[in-house]
Protein backbone atom coordinates (compact mmCIF):
# COMPACT_ATOMS: atom_id res chain seq x y z
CA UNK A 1 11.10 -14.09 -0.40
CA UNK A 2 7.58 -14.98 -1.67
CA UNK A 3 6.45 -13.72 -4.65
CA UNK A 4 4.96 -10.07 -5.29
CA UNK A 5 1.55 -9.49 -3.96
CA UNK A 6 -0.50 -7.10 -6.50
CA UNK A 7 -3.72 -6.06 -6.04
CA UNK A 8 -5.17 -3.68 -8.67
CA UNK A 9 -8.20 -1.00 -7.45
CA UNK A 10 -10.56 0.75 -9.87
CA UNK A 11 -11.47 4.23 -9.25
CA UNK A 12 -13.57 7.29 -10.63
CA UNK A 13 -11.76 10.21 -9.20
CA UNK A 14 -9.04 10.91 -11.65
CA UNK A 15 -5.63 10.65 -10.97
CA UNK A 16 -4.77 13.69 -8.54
CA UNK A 17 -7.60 12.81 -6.36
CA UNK A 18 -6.45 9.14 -6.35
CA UNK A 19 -3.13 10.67 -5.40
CA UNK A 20 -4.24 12.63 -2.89
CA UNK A 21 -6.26 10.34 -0.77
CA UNK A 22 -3.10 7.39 -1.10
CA UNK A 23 -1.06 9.78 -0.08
CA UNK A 24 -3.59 10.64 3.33
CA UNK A 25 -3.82 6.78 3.60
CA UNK A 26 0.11 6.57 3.53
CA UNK A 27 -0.12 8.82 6.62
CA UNK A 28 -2.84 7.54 8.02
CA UNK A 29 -0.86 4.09 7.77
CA UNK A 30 2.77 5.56 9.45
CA UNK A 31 0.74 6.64 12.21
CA UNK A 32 -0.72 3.40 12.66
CA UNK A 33 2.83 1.19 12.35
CA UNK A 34 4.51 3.80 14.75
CA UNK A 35 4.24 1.15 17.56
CA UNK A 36 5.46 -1.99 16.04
CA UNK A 37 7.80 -0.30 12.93
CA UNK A 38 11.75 0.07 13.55
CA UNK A 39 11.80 2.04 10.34
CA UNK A 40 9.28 3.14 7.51
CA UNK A 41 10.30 4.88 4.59
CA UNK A 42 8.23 6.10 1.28
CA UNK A 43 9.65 8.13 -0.81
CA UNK A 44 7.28 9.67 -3.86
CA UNK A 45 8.12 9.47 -7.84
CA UNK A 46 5.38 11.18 -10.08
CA UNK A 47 2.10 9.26 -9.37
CA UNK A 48 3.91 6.39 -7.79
CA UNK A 49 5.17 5.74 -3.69
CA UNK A 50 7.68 3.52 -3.26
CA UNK A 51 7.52 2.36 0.50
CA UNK A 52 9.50 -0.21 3.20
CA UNK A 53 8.38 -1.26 6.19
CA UNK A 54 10.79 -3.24 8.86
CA UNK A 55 8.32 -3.95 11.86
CA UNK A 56 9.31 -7.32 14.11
CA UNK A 57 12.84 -7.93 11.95
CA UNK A 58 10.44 -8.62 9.09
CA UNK A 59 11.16 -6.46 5.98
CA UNK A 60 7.85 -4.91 3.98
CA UNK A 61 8.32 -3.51 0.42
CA UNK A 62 6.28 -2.51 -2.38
CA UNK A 63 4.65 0.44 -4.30
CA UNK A 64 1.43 2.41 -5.26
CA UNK A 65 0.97 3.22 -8.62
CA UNK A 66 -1.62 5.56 -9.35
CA UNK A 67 -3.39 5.69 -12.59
CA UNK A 68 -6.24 7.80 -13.85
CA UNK A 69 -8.88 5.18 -13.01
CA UNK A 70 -6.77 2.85 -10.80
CA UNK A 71 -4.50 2.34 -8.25
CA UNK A 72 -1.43 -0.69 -8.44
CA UNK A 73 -0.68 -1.84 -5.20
CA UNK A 74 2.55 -4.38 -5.16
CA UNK A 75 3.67 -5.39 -1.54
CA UNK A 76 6.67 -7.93 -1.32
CA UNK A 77 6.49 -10.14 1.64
CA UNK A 78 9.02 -11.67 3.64
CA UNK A 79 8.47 -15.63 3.59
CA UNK A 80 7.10 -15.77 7.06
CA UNK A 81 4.57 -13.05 6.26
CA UNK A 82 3.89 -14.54 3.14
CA UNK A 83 2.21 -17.24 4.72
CA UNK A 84 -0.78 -14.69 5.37
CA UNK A 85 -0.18 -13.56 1.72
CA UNK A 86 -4.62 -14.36 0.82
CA UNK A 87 -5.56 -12.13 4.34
CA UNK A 88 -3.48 -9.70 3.30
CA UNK A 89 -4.21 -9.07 -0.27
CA UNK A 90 -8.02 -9.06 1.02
CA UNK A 91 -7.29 -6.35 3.53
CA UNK A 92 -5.57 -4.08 0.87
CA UNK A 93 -8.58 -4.24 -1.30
CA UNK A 94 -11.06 -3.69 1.57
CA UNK A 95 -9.36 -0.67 2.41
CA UNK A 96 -7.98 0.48 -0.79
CA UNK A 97 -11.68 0.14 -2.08
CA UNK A 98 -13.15 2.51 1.17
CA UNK A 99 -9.97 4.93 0.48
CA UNK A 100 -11.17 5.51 -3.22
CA UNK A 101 -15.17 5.42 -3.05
CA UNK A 102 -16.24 8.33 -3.99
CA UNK A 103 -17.39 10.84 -1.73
């Protein structure tokens, strides 16, 4: 296994908003891996998700942690995914930024 991927998100919708819109993104993202994903699990703690992902006998697993003015994203990738470990962490902040603008 590579090491942890973290990418850290700043927000200005307080904490139950944050929640609220990770947890439509976590949806949004199921629906999206229900093609290529032999199993997905997330299972929700307080303000924090912890999720796996086993798509192509590769194993994803991380959390979302989210704060009052952030959200903690920490995705462990298998080694052969961790090759695209850079294209990754850009995509999570691309979309973890649009998730949180405000609106």
């Amino acid at each position: 296994m590579s090491k942890p991927l973290t990418v850290s998100i700043p927000h200005k919708l307080g904490r139950d908003e944050a929640k609220r819109r990770v947890a439509e993104g976590v949806g949004q993202a199921r629906s999206h891996l229900a093609a290529v994903a032999s199993s997905m699990d997330d299972h929700w703690t307080d303000d924090r998700v912890d999720f796996r992902v086993v798509a192509m006998a590769q194993t994803v697993t991380g959390f979302i942690d989210v704060q009052d003015d952030s959200v903690t994203v920490e995705v462990q990738l298998p080694w052969a995914l961790g090759l695209l470990a850079n294209k990754v962490k850009d995509r999570l902040q691309s979309k973890g930024t649009l998730l949180l603008e405000k609106k």
